[in-house]
N, C-alpha and C. Protein backbone atom coordinates (compact mmCIF):
# COMPACT_ATOMS: atom_id res chain seq x y z
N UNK A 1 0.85 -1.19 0.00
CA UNK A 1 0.00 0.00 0.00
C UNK A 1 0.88 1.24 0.00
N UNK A 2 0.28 2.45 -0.45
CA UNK A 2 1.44 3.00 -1.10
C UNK A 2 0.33 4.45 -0.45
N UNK A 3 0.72 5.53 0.68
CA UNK A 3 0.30 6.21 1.18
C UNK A 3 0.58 7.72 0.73
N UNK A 4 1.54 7.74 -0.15
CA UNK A 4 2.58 8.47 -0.55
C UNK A 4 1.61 9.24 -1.77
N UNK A 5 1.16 8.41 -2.90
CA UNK A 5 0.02 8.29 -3.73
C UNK A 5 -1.15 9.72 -2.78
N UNK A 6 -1.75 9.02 -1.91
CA UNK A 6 -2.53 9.84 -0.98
C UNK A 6 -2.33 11.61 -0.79
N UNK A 7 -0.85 11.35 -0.36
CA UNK A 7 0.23 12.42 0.06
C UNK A 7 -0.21 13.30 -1.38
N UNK A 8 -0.37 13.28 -2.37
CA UNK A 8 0.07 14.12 -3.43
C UNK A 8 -1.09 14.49 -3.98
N UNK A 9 -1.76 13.78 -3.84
CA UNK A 9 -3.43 13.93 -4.43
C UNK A 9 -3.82 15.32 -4.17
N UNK A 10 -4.12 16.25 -4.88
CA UNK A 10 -5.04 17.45 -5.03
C UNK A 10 -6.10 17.46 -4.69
N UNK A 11 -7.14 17.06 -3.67
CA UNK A 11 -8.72 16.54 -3.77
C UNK A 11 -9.61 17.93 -4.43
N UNK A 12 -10.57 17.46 -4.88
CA UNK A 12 -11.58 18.45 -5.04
C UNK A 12 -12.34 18.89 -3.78
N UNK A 13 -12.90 19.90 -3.92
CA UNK A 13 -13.56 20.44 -3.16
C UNK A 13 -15.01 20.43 -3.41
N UNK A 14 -16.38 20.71 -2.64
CA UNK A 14 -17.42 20.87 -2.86
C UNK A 14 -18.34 22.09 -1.92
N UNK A 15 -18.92 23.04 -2.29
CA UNK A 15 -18.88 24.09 -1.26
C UNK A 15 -19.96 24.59 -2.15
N UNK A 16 -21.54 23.88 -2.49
CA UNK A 16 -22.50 24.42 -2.78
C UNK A 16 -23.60 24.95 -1.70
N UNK A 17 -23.05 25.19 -0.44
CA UNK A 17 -24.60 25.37 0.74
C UNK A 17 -24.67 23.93 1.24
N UNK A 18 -24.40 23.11 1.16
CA UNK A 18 -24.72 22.04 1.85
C UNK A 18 -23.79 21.88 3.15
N UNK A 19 -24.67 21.10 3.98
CA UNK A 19 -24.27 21.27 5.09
C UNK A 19 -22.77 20.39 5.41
N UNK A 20 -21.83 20.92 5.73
CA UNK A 20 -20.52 20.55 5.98
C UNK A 20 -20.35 19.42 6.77
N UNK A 21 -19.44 18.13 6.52
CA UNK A 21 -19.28 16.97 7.50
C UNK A 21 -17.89 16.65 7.18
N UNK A 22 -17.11 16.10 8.11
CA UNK A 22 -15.81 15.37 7.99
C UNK A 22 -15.47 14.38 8.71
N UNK A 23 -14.58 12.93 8.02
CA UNK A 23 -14.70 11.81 8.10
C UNK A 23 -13.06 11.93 8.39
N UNK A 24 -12.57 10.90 9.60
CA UNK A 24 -11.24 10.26 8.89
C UNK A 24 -11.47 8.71 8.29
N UNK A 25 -10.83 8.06 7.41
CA UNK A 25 -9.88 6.99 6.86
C UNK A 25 -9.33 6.53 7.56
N UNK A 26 -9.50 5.81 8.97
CA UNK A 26 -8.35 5.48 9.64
C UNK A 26 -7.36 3.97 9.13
N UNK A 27 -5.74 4.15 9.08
CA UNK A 27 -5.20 3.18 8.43
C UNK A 27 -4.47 2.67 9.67
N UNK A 28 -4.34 1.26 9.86
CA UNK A 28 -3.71 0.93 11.04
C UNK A 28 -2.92 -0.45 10.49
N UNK A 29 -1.87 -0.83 11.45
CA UNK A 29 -1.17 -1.64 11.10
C UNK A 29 -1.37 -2.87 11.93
N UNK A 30 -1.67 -4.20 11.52
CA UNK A 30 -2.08 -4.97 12.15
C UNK A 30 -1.78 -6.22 11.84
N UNK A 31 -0.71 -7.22 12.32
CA UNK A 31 -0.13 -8.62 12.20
C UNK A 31 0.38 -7.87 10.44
N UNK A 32 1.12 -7.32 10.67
CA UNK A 32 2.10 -6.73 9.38
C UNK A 32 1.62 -6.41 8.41
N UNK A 33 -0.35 -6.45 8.38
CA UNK A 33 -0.81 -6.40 7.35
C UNK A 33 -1.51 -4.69 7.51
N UNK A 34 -2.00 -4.00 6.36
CA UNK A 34 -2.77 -2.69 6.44
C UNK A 34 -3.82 -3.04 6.62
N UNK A 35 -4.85 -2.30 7.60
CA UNK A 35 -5.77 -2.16 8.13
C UNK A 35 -7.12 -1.03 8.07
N UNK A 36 -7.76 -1.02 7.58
CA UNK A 36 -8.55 0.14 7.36
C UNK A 36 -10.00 -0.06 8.64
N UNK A 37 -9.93 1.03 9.74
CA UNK A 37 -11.20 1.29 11.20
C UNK A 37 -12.50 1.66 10.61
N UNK A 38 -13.22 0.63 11.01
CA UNK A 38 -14.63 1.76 10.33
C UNK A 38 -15.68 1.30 11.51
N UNK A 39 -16.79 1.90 11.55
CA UNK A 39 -18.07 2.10 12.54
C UNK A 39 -18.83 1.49 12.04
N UNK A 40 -19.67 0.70 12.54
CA UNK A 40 -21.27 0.36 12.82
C UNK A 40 -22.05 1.87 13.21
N UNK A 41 -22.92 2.07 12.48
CA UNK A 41 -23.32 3.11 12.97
C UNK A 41 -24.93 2.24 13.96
N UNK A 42 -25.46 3.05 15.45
CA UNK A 42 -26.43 2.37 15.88
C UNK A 42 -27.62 2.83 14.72
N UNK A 43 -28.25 1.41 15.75
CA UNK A 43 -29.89 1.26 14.09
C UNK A 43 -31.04 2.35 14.89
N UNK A 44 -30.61 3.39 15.70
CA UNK A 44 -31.64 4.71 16.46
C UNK A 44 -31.27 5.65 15.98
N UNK A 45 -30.56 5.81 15.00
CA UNK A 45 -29.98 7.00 14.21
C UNK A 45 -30.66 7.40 13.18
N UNK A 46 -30.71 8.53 12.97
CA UNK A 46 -32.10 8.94 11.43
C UNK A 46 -31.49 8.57 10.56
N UNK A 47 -30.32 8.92 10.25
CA UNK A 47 -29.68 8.50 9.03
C UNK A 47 -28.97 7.65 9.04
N UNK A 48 -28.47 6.87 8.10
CA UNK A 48 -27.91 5.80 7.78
C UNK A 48 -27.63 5.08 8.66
N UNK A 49 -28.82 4.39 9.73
CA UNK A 49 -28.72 3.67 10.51
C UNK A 49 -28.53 2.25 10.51
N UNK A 50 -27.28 1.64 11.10
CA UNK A 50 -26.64 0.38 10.91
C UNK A 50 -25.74 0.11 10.25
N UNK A 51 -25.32 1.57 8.86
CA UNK A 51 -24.93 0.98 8.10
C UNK A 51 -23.21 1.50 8.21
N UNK A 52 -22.16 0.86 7.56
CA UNK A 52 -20.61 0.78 7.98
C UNK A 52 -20.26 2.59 7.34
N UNK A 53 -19.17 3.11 8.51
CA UNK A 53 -19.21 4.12 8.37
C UNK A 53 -17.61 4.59 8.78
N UNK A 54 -17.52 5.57 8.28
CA UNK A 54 -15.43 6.28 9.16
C UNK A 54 -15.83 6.94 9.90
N UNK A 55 -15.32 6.96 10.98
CA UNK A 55 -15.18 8.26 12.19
C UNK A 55 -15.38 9.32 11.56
N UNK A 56 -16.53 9.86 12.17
CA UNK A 56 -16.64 11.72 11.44
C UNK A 56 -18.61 11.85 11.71
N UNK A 57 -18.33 12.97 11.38
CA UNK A 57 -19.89 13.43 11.63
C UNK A 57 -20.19 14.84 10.95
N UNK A 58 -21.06 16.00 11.86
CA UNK A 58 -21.24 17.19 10.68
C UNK A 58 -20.09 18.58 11.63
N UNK A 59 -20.13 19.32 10.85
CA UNK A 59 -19.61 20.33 11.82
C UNK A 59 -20.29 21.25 12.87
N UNK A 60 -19.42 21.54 13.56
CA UNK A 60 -19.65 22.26 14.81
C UNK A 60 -19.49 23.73 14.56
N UNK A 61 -20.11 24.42 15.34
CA UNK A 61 -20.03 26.03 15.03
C UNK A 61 -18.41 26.06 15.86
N UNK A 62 -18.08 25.43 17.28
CA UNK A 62 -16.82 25.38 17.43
C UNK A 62 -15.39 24.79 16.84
N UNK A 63 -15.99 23.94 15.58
CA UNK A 63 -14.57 23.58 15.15
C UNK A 63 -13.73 24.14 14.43
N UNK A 64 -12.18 24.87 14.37
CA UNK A 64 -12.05 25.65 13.82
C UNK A 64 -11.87 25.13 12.52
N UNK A 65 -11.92 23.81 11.78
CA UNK A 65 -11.50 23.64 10.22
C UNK A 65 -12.25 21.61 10.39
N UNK A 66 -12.38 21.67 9.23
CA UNK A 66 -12.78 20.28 9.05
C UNK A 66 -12.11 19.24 9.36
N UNK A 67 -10.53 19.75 9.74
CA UNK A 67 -10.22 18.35 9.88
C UNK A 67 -10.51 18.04 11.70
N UNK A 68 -10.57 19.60 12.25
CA UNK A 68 -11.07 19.75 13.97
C UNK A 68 -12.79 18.85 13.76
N UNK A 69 -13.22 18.97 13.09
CA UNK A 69 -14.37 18.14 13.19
C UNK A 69 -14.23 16.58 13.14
N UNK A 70 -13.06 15.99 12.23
CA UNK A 70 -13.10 14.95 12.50
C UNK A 70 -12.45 14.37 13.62
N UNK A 71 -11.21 14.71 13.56
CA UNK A 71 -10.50 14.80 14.85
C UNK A 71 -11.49 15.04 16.21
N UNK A 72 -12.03 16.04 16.46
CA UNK A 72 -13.08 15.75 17.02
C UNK A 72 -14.34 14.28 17.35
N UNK A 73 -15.61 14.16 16.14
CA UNK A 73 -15.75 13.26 16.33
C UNK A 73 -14.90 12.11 16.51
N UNK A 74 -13.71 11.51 15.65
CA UNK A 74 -13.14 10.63 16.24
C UNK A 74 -13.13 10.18 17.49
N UNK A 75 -12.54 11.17 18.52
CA UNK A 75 -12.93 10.85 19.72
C UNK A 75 -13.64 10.82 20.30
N UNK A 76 -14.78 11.02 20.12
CA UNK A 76 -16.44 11.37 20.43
C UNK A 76 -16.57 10.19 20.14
N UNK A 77 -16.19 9.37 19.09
CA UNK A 77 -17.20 8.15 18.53
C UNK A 77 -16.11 6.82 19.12
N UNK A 78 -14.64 7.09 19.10
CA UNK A 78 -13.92 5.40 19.18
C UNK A 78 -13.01 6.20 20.49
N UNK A 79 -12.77 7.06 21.06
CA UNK A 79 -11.94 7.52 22.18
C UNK A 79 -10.52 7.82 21.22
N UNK A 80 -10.89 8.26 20.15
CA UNK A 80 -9.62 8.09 19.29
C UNK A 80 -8.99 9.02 19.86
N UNK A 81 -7.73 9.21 20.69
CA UNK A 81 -6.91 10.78 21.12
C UNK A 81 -6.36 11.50 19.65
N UNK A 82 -7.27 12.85 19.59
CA UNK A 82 -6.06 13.38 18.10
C UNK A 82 -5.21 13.31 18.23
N UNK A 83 -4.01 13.56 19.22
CA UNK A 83 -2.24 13.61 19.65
C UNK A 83 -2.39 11.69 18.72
N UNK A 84 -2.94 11.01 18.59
CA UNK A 84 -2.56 9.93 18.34
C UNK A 84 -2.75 9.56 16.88
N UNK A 85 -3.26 11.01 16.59
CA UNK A 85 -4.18 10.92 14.55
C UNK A 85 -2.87 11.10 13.73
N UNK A 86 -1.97 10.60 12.56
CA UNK A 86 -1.33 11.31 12.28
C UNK A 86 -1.62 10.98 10.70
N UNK A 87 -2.30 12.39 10.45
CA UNK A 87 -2.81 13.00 8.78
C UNK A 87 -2.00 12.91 7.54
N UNK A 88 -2.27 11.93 6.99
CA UNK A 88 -1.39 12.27 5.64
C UNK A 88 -1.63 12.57 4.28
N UNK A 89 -2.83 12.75 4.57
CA UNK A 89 -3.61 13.61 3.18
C UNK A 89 -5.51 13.68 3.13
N UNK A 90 -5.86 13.94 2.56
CA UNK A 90 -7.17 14.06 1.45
C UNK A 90 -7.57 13.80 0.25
N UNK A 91 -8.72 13.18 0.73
CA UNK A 91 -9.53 12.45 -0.80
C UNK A 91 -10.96 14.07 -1.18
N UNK A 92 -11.42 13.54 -2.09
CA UNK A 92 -12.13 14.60 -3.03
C UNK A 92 -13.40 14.65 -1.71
N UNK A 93 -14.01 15.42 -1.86
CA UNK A 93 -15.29 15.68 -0.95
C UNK A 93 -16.46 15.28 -2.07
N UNK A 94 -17.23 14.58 -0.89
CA UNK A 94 -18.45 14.18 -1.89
C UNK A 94 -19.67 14.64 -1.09
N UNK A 95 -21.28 14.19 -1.80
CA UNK A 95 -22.36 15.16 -1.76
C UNK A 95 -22.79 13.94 -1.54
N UNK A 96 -23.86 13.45 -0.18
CA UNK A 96 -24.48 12.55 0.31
C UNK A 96 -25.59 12.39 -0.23
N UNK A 97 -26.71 11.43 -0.26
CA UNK A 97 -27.79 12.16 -0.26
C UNK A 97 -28.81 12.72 0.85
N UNK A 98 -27.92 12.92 1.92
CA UNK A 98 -28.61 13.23 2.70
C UNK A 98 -28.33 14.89 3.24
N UNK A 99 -27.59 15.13 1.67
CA UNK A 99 -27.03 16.69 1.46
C UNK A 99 -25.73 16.96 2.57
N UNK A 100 -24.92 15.95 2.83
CA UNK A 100 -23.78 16.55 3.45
C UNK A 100 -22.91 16.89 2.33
N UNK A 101 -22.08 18.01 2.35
CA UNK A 101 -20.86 17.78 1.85
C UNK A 101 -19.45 17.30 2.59
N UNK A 102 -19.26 15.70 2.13
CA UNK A 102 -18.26 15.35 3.71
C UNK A 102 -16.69 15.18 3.09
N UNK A 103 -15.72 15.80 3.92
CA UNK A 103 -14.49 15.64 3.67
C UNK A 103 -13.48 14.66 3.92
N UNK A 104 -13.11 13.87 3.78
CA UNK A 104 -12.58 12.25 4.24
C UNK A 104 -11.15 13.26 4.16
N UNK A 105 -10.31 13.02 5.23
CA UNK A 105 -9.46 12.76 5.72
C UNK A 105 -8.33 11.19 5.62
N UNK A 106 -7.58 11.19 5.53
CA UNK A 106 -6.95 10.04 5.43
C UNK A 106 -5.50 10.03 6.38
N UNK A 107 -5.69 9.17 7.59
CA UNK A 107 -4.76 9.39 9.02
C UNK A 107 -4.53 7.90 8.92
N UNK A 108 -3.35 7.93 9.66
CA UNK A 108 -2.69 6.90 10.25
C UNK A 108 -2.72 7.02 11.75
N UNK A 109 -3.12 5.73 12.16
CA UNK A 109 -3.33 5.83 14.10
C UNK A 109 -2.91 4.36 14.17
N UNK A 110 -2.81 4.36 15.86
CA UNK A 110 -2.09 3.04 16.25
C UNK A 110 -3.05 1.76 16.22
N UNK A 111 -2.25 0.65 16.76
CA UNK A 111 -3.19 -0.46 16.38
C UNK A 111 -3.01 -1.03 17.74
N UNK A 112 -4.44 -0.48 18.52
CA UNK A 112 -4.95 -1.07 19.73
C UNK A 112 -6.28 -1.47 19.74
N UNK A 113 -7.28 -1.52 21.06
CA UNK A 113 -8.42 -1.81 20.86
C UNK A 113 -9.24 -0.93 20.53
N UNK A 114 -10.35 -0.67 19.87
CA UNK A 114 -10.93 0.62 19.79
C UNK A 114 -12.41 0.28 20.08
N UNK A 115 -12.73 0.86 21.22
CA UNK A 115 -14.31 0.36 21.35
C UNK A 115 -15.21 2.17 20.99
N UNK A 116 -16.87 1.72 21.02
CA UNK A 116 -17.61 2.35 20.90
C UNK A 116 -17.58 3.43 21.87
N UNK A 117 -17.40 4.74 22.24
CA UNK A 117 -17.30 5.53 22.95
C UNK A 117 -18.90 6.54 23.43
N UNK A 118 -19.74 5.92 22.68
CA UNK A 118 -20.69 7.46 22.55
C UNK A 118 -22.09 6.60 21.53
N UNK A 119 -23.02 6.84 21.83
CA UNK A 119 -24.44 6.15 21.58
C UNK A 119 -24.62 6.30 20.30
N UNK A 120 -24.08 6.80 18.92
CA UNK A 120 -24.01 6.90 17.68
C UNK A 120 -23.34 5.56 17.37
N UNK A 121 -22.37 4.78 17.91
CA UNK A 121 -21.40 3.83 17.56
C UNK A 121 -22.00 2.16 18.31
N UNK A 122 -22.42 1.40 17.23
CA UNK A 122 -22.59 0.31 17.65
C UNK A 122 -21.73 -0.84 18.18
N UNK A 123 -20.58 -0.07 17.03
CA UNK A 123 -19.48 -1.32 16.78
C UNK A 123 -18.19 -0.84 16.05
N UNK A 124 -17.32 -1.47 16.86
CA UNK A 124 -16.01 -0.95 15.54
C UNK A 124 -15.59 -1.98 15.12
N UNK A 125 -14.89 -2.27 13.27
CA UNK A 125 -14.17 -3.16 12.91
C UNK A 125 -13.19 -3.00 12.05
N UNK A 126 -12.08 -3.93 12.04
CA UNK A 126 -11.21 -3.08 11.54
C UNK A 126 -10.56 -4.65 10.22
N UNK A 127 -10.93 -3.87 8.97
CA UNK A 127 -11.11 -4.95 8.08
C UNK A 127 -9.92 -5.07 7.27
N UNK A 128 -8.91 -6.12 6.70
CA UNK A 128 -7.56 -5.92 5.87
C UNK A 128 -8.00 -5.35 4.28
N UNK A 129 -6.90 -4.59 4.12
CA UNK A 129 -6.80 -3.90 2.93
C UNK A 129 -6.96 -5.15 1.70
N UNK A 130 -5.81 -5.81 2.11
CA UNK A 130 -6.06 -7.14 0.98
C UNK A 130 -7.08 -7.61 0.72
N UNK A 131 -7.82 -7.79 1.78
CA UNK A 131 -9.50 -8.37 1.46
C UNK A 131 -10.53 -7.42 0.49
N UNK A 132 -9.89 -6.31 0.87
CA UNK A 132 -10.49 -5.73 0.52
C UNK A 132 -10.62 -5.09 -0.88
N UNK A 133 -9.60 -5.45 -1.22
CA UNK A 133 -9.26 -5.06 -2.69
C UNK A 133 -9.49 -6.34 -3.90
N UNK A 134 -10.02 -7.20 -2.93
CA UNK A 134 -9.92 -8.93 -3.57
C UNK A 134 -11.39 -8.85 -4.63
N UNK A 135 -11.13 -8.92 -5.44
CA UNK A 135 -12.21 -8.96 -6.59
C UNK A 135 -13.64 -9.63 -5.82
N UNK A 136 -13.42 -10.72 -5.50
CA UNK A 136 -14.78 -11.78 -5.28
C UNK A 136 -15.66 -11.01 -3.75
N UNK A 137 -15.11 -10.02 -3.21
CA UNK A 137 -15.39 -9.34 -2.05
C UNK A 137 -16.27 -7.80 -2.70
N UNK A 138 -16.05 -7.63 -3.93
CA UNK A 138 -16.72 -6.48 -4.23
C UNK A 138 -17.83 -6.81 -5.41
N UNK A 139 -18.69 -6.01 -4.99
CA UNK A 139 -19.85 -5.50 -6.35
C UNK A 139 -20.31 -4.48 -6.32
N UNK A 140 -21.31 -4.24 -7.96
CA UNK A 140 -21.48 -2.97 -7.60
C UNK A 140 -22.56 -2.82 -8.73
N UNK A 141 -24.15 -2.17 -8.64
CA UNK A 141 -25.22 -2.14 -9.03
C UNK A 141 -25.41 -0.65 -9.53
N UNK A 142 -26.29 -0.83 -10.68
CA UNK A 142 -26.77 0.39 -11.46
C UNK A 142 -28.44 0.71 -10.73
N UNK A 143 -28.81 1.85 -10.27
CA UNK A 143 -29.96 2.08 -9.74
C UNK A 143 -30.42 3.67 -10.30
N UNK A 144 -31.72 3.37 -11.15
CA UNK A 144 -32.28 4.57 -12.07
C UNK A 144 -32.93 5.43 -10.60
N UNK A 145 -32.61 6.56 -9.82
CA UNK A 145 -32.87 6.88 -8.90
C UNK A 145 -34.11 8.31 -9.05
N UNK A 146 -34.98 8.41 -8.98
CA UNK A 146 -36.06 8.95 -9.20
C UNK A 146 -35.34 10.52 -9.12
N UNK A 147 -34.75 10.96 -8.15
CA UNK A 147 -34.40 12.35 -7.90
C UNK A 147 -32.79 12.54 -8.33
N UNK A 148 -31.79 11.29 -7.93
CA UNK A 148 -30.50 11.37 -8.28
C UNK A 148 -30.36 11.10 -9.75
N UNK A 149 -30.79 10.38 -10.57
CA UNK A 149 -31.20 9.94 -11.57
C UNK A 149 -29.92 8.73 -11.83
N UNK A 150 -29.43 7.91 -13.01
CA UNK A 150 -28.35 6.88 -12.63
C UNK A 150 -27.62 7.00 -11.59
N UNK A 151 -27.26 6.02 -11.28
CA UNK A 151 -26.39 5.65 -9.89
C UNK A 151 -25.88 4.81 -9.77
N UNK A 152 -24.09 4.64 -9.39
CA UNK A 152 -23.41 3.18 -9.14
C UNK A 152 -23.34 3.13 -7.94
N UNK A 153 -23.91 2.37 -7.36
CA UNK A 153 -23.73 1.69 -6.04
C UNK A 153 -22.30 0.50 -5.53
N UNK A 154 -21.69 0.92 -4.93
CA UNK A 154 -20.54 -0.14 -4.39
C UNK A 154 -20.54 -0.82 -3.48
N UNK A 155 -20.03 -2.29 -3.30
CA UNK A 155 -20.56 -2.93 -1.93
C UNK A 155 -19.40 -3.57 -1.78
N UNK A 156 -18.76 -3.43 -1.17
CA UNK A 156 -17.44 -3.93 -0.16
C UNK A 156 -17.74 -5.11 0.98
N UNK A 157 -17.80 -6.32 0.50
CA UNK A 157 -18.44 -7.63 1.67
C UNK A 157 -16.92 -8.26 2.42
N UNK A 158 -16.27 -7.73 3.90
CA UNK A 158 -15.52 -8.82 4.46
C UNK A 158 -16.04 -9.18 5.57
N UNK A 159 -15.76 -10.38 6.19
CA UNK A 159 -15.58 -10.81 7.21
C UNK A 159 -17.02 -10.35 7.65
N UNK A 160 -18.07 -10.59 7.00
CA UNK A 160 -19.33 -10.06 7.48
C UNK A 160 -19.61 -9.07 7.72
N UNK A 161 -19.10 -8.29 7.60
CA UNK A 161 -19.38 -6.63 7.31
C UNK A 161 -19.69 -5.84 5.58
N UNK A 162 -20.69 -5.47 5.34
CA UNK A 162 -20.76 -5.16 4.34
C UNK A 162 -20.81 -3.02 4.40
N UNK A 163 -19.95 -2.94 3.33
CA UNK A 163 -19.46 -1.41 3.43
C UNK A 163 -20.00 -0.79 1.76
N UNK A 164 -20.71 0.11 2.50
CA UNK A 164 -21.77 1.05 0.88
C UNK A 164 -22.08 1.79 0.97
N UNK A 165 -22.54 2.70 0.51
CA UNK A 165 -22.89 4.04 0.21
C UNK A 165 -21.94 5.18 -0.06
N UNK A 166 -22.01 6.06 1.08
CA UNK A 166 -21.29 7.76 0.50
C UNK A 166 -19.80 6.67 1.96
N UNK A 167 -19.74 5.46 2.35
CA UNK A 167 -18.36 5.58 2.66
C UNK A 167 -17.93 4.54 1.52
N UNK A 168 -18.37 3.84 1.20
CA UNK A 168 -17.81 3.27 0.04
C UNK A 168 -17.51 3.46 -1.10
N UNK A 169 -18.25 4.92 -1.56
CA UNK A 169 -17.38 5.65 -2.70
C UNK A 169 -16.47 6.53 -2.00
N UNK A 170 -16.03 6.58 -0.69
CA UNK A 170 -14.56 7.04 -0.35
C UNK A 170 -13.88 5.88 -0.62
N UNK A 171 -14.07 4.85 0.02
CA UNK A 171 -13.43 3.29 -0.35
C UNK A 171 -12.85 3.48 -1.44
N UNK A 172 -13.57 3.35 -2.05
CA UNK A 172 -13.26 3.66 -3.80
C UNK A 172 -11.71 4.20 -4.07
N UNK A 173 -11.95 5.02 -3.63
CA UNK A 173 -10.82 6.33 -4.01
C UNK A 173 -9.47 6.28 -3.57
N UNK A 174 -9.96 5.72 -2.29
CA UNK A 174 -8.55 5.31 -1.50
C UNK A 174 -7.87 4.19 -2.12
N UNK A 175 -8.69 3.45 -2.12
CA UNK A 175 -8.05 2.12 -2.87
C UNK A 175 -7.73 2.67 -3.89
N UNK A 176 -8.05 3.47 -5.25
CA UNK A 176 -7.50 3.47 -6.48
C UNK A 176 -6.01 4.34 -5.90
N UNK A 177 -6.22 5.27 -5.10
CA UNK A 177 -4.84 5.78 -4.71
C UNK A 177 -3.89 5.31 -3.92
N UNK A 178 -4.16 4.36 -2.74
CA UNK A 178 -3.02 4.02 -2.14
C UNK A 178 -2.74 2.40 -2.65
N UNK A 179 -3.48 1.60 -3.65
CA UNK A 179 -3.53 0.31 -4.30
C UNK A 179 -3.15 0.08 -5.23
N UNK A 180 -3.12 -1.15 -5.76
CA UNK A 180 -3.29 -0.94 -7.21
C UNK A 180 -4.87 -1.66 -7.57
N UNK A 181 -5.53 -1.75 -7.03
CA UNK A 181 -7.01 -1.64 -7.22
C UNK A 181 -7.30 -0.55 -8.03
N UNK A 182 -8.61 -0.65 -9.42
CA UNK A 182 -9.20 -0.16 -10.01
C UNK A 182 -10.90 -0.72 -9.97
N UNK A 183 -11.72 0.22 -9.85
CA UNK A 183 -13.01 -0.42 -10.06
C UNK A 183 -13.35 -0.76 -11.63
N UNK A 184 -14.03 -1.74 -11.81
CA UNK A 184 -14.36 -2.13 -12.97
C UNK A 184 -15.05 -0.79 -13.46
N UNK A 185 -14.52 -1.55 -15.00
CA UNK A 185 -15.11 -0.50 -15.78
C UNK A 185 -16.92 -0.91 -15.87
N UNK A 186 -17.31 -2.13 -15.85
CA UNK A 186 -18.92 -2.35 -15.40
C UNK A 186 -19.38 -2.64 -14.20
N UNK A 187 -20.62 -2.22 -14.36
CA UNK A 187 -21.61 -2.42 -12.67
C UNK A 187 -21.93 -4.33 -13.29
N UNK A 188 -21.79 -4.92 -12.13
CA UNK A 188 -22.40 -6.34 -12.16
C UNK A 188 -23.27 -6.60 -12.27
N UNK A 189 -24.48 -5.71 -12.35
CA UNK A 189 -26.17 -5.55 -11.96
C UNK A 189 -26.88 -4.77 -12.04
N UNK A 190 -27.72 -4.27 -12.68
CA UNK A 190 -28.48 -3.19 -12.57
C UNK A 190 -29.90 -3.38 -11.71
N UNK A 191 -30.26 -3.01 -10.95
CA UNK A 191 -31.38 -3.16 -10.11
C UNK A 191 -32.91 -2.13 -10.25
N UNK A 192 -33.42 -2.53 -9.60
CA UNK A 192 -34.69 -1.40 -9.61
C UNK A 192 -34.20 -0.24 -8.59
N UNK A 193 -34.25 0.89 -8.52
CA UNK A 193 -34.22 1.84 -7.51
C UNK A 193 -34.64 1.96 -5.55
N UNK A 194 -35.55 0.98 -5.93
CA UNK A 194 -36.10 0.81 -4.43
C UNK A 194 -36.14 -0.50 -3.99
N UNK A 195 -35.29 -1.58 -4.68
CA UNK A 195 -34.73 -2.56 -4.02
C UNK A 195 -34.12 -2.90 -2.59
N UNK A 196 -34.36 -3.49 -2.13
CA UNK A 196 -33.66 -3.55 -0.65
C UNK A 196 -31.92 -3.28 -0.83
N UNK A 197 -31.31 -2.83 0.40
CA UNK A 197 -30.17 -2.65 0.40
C UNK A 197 -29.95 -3.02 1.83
N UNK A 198 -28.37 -3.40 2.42
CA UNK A 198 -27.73 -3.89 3.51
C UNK A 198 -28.15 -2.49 4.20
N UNK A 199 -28.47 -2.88 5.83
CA UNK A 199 -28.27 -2.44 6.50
C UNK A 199 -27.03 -2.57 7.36
């Protein structure tokens, strides 16, 4: 894995009125292998309840910059100490549909236990990069979306955790930059729009 890639990346920005959120990427090192932290979000949450998520949330009128928001939640959500975050770049900001515009962060932190800190967090897991980049672990569906209109959906399946939506097109990104992972050039499936999806 190649972090360096990360390091150089230019991300885009997005800054139409929508309401501001920031995420870290956490990368950890674990039995020699790379490690990527992500959340259970709890199923009492309005939004995207249950479903796999990065440390981060929306901003605060006190944070002074987005990455204080994630840094922030982080520890709000896994006890993550910032003194323990260490930042080595940014991916592009994307547009939810639940109108965030969220900024993913991409940090390196240590590899200890990380439990749920705070009633937003069901669960933490922390899944290998290799798996994750393994062809037979990913898919990804075409959905004609009434208001978004086409849509590729990505689904990231390890170890019983399934990872989709607005964090899995960060997934995406990271992997094409710190991997040598590429997403196919086709969706595996095209579906109806209001098909069931993983919680």
């Amino acid at each position: 894995m190649d972090l360096g890639r990360v390091q150089r990346h230019r991300p885009a920005e997005t800054a139409n009125g929508e309401r501001e959120a920031a995420v870290i990427v956490p990368v950890l090192e674990r039995n020699d292998q790379p490690q990527l932290l992500f959340t259970k979000r709890a199923d009492h949450l309005p939004d995207h309840p249950g479903q796999m998520s990065f440390p981060g949330g929306k901003r605060e009128a006190s944070d002074g910059d987005l990455l204080q928001t994630a840094l922030r939640e982080g520890d709000e959500e896994i006890c993550l100490d910032p003194t323990d975050v260490s930042c080595v770049g940014r991916l592009d900001d994307i547009l939810t549909v639940t109108r965030f515009a969220v900024r993913p962060f991409v940090a390196q932190i240590p590899d200890r236990e990380y439990i749920p800190c705070d009633g937003e967090v069901a669960e933490v897991a922390t899944l290998p990069v290799e798996a994750l980049v393994h062809r037979d672990n990913y898919v990804s569906e075409r959905r004609d979306h009434p208001e978004h209109g086409s849509i590729r959906i990505h689904f990231f399946t390890v170890n019983g955790y399934t990872v989709w939506g607005a964090t899995a097109r960060i997934l995406v990104q990271f992997l094409e930059l710190a991997t040598e992972w590429t997403m196919p050039g086709e969706v595996d499936r095209t579906t109806e729009y209001d098909a069931d999806l993983p919680v």
